[in-house]
Protein backbone atom coordinates (compact mmCIF):
# COMPACT_ATOMS: atom_id res chain seq x y z
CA UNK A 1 4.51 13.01 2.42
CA UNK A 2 5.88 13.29 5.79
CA UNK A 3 4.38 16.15 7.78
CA UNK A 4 6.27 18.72 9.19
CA UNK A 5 6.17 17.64 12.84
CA UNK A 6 6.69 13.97 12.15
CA UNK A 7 9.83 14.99 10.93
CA UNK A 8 10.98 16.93 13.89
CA UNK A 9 10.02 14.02 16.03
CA UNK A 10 12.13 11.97 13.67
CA UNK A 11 15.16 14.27 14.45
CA UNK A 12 14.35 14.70 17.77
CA UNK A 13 14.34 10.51 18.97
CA UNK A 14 17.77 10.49 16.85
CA UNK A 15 19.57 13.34 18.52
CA UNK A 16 18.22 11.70 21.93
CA UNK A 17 19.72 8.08 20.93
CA UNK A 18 22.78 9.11 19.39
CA UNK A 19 23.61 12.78 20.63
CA UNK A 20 24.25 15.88 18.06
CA UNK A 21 28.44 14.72 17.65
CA UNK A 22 28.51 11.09 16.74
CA UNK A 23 28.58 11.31 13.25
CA UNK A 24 32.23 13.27 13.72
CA UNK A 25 33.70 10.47 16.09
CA UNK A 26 31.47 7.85 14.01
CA UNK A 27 34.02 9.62 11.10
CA UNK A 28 37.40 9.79 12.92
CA UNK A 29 37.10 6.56 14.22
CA UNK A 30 36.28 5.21 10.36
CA UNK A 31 39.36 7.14 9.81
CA UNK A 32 41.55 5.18 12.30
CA UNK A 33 40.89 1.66 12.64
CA UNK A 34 40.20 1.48 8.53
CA UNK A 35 41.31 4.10 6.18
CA UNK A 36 44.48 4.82 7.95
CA UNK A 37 45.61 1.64 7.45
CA UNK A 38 44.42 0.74 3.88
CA UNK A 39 46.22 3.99 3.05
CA UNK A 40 49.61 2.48 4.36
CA UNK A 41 48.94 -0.48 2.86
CA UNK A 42 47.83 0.62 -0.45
CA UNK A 43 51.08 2.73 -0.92
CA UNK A 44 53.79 0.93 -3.33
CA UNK A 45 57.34 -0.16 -2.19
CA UNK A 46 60.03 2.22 -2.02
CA UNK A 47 62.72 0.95 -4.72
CA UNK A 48 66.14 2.47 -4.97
CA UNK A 49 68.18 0.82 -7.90
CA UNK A 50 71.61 1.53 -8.76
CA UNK A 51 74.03 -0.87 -10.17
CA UNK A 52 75.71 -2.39 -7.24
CA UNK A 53 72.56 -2.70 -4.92
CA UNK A 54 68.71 -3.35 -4.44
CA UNK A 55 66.99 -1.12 -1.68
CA UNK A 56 63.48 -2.26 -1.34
CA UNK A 57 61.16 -0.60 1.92
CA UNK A 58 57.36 -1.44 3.12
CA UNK A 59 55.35 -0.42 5.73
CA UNK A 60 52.70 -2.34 6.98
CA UNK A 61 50.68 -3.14 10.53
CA UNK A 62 49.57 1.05 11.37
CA UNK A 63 49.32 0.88 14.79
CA UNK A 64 47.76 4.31 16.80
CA UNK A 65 48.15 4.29 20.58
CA UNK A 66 46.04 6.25 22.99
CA UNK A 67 47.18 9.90 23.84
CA UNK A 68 50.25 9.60 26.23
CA UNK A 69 52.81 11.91 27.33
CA UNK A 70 56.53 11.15 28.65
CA UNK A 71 57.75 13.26 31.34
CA UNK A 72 60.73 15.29 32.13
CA UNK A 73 61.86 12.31 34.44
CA UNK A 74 61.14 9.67 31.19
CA UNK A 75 57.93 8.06 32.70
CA UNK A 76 55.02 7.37 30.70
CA UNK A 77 51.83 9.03 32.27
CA UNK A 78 48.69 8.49 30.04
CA UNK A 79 47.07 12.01 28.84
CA UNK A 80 43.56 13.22 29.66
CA UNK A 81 41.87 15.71 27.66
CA UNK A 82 41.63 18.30 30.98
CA UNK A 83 46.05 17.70 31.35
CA UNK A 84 46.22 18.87 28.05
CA UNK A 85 43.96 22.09 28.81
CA UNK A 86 45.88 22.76 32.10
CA UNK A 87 49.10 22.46 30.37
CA UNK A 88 48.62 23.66 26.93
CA UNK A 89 49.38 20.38 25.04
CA UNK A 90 47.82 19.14 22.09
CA UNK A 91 46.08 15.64 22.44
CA UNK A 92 47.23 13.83 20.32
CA UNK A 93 48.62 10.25 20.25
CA UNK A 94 51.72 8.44 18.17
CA UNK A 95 51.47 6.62 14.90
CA UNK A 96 53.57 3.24 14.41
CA UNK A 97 54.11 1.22 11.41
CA UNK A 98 56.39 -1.76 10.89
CA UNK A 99 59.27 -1.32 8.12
CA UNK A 100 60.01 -4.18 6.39
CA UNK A 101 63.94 -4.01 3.96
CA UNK A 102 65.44 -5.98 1.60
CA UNK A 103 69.02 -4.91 0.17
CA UNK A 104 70.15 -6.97 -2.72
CA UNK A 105 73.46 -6.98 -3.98
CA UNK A 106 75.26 -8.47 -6.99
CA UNK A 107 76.15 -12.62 -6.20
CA UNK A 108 74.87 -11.80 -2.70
CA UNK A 109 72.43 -13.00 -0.19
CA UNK A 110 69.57 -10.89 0.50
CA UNK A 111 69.86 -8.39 3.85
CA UNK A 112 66.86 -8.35 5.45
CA UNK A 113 65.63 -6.59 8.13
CA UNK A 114 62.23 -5.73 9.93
CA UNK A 115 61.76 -2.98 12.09
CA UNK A 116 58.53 -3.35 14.13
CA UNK A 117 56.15 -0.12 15.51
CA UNK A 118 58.70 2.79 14.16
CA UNK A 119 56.84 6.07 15.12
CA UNK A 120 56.45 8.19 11.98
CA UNK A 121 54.49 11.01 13.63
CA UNK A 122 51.42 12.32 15.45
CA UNK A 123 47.95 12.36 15.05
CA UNK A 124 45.21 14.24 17.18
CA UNK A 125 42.92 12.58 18.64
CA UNK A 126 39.11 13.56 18.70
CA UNK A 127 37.49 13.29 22.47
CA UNK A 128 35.66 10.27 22.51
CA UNK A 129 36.87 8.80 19.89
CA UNK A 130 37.58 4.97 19.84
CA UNK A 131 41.20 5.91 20.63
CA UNK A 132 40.31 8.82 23.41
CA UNK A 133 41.01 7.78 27.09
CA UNK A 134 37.92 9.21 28.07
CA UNK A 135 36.17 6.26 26.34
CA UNK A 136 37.50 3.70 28.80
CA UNK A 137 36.02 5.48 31.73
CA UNK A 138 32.33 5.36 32.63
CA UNK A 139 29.93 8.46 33.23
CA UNK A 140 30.69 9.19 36.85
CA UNK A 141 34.78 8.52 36.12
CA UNK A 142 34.52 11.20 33.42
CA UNK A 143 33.73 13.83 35.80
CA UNK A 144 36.13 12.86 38.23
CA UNK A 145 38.96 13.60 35.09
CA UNK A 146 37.39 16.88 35.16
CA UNK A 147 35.42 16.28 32.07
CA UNK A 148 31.40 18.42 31.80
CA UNK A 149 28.70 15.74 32.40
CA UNK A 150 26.98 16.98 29.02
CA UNK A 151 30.38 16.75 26.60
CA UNK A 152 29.53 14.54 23.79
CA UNK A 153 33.29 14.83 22.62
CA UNK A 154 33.98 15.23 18.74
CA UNK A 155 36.40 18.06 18.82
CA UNK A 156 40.12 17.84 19.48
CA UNK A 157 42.22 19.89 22.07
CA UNK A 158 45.66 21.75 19.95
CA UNK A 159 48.09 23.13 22.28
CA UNK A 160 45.37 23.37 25.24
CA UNK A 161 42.26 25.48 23.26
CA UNK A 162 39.70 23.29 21.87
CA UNK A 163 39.44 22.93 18.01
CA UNK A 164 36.42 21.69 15.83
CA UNK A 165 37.44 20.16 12.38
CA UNK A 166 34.56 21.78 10.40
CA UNK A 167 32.46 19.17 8.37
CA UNK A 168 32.67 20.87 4.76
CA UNK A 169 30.13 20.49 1.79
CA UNK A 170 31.18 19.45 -2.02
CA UNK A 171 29.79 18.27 -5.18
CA UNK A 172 29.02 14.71 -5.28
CA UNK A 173 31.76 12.60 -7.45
CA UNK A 174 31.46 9.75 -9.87
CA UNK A 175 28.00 10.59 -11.04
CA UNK A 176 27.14 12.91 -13.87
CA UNK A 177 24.80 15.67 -13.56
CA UNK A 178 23.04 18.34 -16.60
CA UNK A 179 22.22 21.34 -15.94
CA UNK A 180 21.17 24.46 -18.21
CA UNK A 181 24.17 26.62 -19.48
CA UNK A 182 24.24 30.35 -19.72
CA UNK A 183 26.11 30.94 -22.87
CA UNK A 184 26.22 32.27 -26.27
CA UNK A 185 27.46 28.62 -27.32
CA UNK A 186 26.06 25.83 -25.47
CA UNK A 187 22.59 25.04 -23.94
CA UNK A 188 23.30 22.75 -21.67
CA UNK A 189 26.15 20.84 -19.99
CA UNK A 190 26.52 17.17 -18.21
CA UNK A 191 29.70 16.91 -16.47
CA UNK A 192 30.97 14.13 -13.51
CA UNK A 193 33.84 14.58 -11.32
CA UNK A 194 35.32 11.50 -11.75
CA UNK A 195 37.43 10.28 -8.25
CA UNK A 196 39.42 8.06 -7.95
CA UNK A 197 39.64 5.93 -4.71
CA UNK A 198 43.06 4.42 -5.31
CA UNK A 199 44.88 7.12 -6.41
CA UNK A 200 43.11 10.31 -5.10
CA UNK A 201 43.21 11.40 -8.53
CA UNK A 202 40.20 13.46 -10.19
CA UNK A 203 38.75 14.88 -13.02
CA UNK A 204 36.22 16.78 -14.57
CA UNK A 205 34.31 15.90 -18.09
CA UNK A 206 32.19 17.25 -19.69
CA UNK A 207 29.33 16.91 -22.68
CA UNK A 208 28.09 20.22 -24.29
CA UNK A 209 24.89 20.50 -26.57
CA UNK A 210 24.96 23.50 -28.38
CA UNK A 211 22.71 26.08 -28.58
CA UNK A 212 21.17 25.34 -32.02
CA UNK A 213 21.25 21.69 -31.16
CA UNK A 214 23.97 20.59 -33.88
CA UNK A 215 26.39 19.90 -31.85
CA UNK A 216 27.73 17.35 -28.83
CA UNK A 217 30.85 17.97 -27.65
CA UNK A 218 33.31 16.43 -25.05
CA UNK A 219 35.12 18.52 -23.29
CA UNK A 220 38.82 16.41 -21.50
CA UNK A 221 41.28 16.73 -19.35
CA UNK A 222 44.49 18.53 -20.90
CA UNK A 223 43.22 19.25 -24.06
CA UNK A 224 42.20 23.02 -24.70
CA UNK A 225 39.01 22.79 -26.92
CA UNK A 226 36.04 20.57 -26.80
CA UNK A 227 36.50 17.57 -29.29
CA UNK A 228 32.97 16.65 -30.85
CA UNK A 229 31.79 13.56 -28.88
CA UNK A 230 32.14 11.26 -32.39
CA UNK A 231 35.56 11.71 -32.93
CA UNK A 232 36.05 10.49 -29.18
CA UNK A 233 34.25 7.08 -30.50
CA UNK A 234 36.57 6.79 -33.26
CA UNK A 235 39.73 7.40 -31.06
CA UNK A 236 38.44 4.66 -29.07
CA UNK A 237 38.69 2.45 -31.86
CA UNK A 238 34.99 1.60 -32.38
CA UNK A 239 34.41 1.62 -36.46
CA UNK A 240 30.55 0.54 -36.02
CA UNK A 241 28.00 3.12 -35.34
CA UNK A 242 25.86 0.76 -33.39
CA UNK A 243 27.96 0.52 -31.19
CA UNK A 244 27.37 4.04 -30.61
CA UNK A 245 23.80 3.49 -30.23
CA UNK A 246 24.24 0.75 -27.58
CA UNK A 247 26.66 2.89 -25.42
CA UNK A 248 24.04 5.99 -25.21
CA UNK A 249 20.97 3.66 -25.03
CA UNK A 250 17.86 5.62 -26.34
CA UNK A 251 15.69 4.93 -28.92
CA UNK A 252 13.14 7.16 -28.43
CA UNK A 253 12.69 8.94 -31.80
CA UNK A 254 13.43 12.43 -30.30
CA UNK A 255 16.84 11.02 -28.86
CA UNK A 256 17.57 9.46 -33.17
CA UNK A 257 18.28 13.54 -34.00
CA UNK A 258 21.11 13.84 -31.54
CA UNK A 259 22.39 10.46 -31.37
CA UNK A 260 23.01 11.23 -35.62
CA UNK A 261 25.19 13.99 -34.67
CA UNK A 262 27.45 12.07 -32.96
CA UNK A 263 26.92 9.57 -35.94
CA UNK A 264 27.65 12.13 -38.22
CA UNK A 265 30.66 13.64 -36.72
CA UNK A 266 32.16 9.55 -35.83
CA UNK A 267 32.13 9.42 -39.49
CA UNK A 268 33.35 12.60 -40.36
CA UNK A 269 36.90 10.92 -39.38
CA UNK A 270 38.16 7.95 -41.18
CA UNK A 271 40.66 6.42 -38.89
CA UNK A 272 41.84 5.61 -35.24
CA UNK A 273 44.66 6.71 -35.86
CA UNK A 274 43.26 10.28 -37.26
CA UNK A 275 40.84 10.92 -34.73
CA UNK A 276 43.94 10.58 -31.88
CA UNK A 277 45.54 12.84 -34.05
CA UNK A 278 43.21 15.80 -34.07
CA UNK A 279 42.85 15.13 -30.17
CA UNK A 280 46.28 15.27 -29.28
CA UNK A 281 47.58 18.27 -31.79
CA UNK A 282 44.68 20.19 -29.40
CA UNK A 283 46.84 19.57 -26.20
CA UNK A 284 47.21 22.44 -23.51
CA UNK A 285 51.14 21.42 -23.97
CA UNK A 286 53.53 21.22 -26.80
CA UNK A 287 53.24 17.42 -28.12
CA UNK A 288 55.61 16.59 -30.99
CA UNK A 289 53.65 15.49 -33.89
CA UNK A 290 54.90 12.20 -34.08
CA UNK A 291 53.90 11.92 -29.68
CA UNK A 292 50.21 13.47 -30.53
CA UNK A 293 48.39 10.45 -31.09
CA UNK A 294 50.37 8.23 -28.23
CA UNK A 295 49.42 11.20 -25.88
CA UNK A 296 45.09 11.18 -26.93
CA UNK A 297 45.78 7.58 -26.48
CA UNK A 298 46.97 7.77 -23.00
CA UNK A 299 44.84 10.26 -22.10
CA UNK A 300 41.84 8.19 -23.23
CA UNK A 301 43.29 5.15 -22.20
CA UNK A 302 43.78 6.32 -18.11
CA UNK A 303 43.16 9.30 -17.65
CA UNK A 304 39.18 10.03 -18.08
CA UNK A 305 37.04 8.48 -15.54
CA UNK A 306 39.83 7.54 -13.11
CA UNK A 307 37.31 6.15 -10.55
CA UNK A 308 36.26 3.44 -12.91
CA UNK A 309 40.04 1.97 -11.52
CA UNK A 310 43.39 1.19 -13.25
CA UNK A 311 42.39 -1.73 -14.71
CA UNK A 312 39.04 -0.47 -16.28
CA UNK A 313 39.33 -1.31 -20.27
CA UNK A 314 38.22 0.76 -22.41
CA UNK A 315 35.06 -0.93 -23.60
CA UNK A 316 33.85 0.15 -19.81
CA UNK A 317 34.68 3.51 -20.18
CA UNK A 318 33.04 3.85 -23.21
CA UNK A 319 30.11 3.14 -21.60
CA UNK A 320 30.77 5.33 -18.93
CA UNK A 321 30.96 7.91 -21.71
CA UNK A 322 27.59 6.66 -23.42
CA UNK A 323 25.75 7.12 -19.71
CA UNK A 324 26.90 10.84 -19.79
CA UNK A 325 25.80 11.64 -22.97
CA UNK A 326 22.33 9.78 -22.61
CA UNK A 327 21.65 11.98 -19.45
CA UNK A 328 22.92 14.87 -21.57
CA UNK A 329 19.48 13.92 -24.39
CA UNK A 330 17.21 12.62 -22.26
CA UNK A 331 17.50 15.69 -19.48
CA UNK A 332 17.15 17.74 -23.38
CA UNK A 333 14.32 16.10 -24.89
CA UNK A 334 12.37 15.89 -21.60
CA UNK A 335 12.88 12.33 -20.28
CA UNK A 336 14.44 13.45 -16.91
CA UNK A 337 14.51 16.48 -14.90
CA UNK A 338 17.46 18.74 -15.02
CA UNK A 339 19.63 18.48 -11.77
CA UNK A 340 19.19 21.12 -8.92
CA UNK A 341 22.75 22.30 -8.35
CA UNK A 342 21.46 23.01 -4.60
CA UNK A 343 20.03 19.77 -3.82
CA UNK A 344 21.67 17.78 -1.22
CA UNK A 345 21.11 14.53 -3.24
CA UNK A 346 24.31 16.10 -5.71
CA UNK A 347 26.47 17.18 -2.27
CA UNK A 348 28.01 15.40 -0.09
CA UNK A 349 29.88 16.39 3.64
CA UNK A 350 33.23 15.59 3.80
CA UNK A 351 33.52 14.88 8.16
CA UNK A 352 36.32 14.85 9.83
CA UNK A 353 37.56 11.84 9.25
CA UNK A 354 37.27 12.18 5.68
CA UNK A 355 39.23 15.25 5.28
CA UNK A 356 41.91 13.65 7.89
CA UNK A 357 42.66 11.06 5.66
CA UNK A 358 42.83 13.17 2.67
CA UNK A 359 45.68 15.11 4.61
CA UNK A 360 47.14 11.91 5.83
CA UNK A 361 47.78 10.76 2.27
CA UNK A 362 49.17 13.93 0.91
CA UNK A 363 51.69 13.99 4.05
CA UNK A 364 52.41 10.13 4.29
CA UNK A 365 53.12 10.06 0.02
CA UNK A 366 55.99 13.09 1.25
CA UNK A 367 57.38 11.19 4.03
């Protein structure tokens, strides 16, 4: 155990090495030089069919300059972050991309054209940042821009008032969690917000136990009542129970009682084709009968446990599925601890570059 004052001298040689606002430029710059440009890249081609003609658009090759300004006489002057106080600007720097279009026509040669570093906005920029004039100069130049000897930078200047992008605090996703459950129904609950880094995509899902242990349930996304987690099995096409018992891995003899509720219930159905029935006829939204069982099948088939990726089968997320019911018994029967809600091992901080690219997505998927 580290003593009290061995961990303040700890925080203390960091804070003297690396100052108290590096992890927010450490962030934004993150944000610039590699998630701003996988998001570009990652984004499909725009296609616009008709019957005549092919459109086809890219962008690739982000480019962000440093903060510049041109004047009312069209020259270029480059911005420090003390112009932008004087004169109430925001400091903030262009973003370029390259366009690259193809128009196809019927019996016709392809038209192709590439437009190189087309702005298609602004972006602050966060003092000392990688992209931040200030980081070009040395310590005695900084002053001389006006700049206070002791500014460690990692706030950005809006139409001349400085502005702090507050670091904000949030479950931790992709890993499932149990904690006790304060109803009439169910004991406890195991859920994982499941995130998806290509898409941005989440959900939630959830295992129940009930509260007179004869019952596991799985609570998904669009469907209005929890299915029992057996049935889920079956949808998934598995007709053995040991594969069952492989996916949940425990055989402890306390786990054998729960894991032959599941049993019980997988059995309790006779078909694949049944069990996506009585999922999808539970939808939150009017499914025609003959849609129900395409609909449990697509919801099973991409839309739980998104971060596993598009291409996850679903043999993986079956086992993904097994993992969150074994934490489910073994936090029950006393093999694990239950998870502290408030414990910073099941949060995370979201910095500033991390909720900049968030925003960047949602605004570049518009554009």
């Amino acid at each position: 155990m580290i003593s009290e004052n061995r961990k303040w001298e700890i925080l203390s040689d960091y804070f003297s090495k690396n100052g108290f606002s590096q992890y927010q430029t450490n962030s934004f710059d993150n944000f610039i030089l590699r998630t701003l440009p996988r998001i570009i890249s990652d984004e499909p081609n725009i296609v616009i069919e008709s019957a005549e003609r092919k459109i086809i658009i890219s962008f690739s090759n982000v480019y962000v300059a440093n903060p510049y300004v041109i004047e009312a006489d069209r020259t270029k002057t480059i911005l420090t972050p003390m112009d932008c106080r004087y004169r109430n600007m925001t400091y903030d720097a262009p973003v370029y991309v390259d366009i690259h279009s193809e128009i196809h026509k019927v019996d016709c040669q392809p038209v192709i054209t590439d437009n190189i570093r087309i702005q298609i906005g602004r972006i602050p920029i966060m003092l000392r940042s990688v992209k931040c004039n200030l980081s070009r100069l040395s310590y005695s130049e900084r002053i001389q821009a006006g700049e206070c000897e002791y500014d460690q930078g990692g706030y950005f200047i809006i139409n001349g008032n400085e502005r702090v992008l507050v670091s904000q605090i949030r479950h931790v996703y992709n890993v499932p969690v149990v904690y006790a459950q304060n109803s009439k129904k169910w004991s406890r609950i195991a859920e994982i917000r499941s995130m998806s880094d290509e898409t941005g995509h989440s959900v939630l899902i959830s295992a129940f136990l009930s509260i007179d242990d004869r019952n596991i349930h799985i609570g998904l996304p669009c469907i209005k009542i929890s299915i029992p987690a057996g049935i889920i099995f079956r949808a998934l096409g598995y007709t053995n129970s040991e594969d069952i018992k492989k996916f949940i891995g425990l055989s402890s003899m306390k786990a054998q009682k729960y894991i032959q509720i599941i049993i019980r219930d997988f059995y309790s159905i006779s078909s694949e084709h049944e069990a996506l029935i009585y999922i999808g006829k539970n939808s939150v939204h009017t499914i025609k009968e003959e849609t129900r069982a395409d609909y449990a099948r697509q919801i099973l088939g991409t839309d739980i446990f998104p971060h596993l990726g598009v291409t996850s089968t679903l043999k993986e997320r079956s086992y993904m599925l097994g993992y969150l019911l074994y934490k489910l018994i073994a936090t029950h029967i006393g093999m694990r601890h239950e998870d502290d809600r408030d414990d910073y091992m099941n949060k995370r901080l979201e910095t500033a570059g991390i909720l900049m690219s968030d925003l960047f997505k949602q605004l570049f998927k518009k554009y």
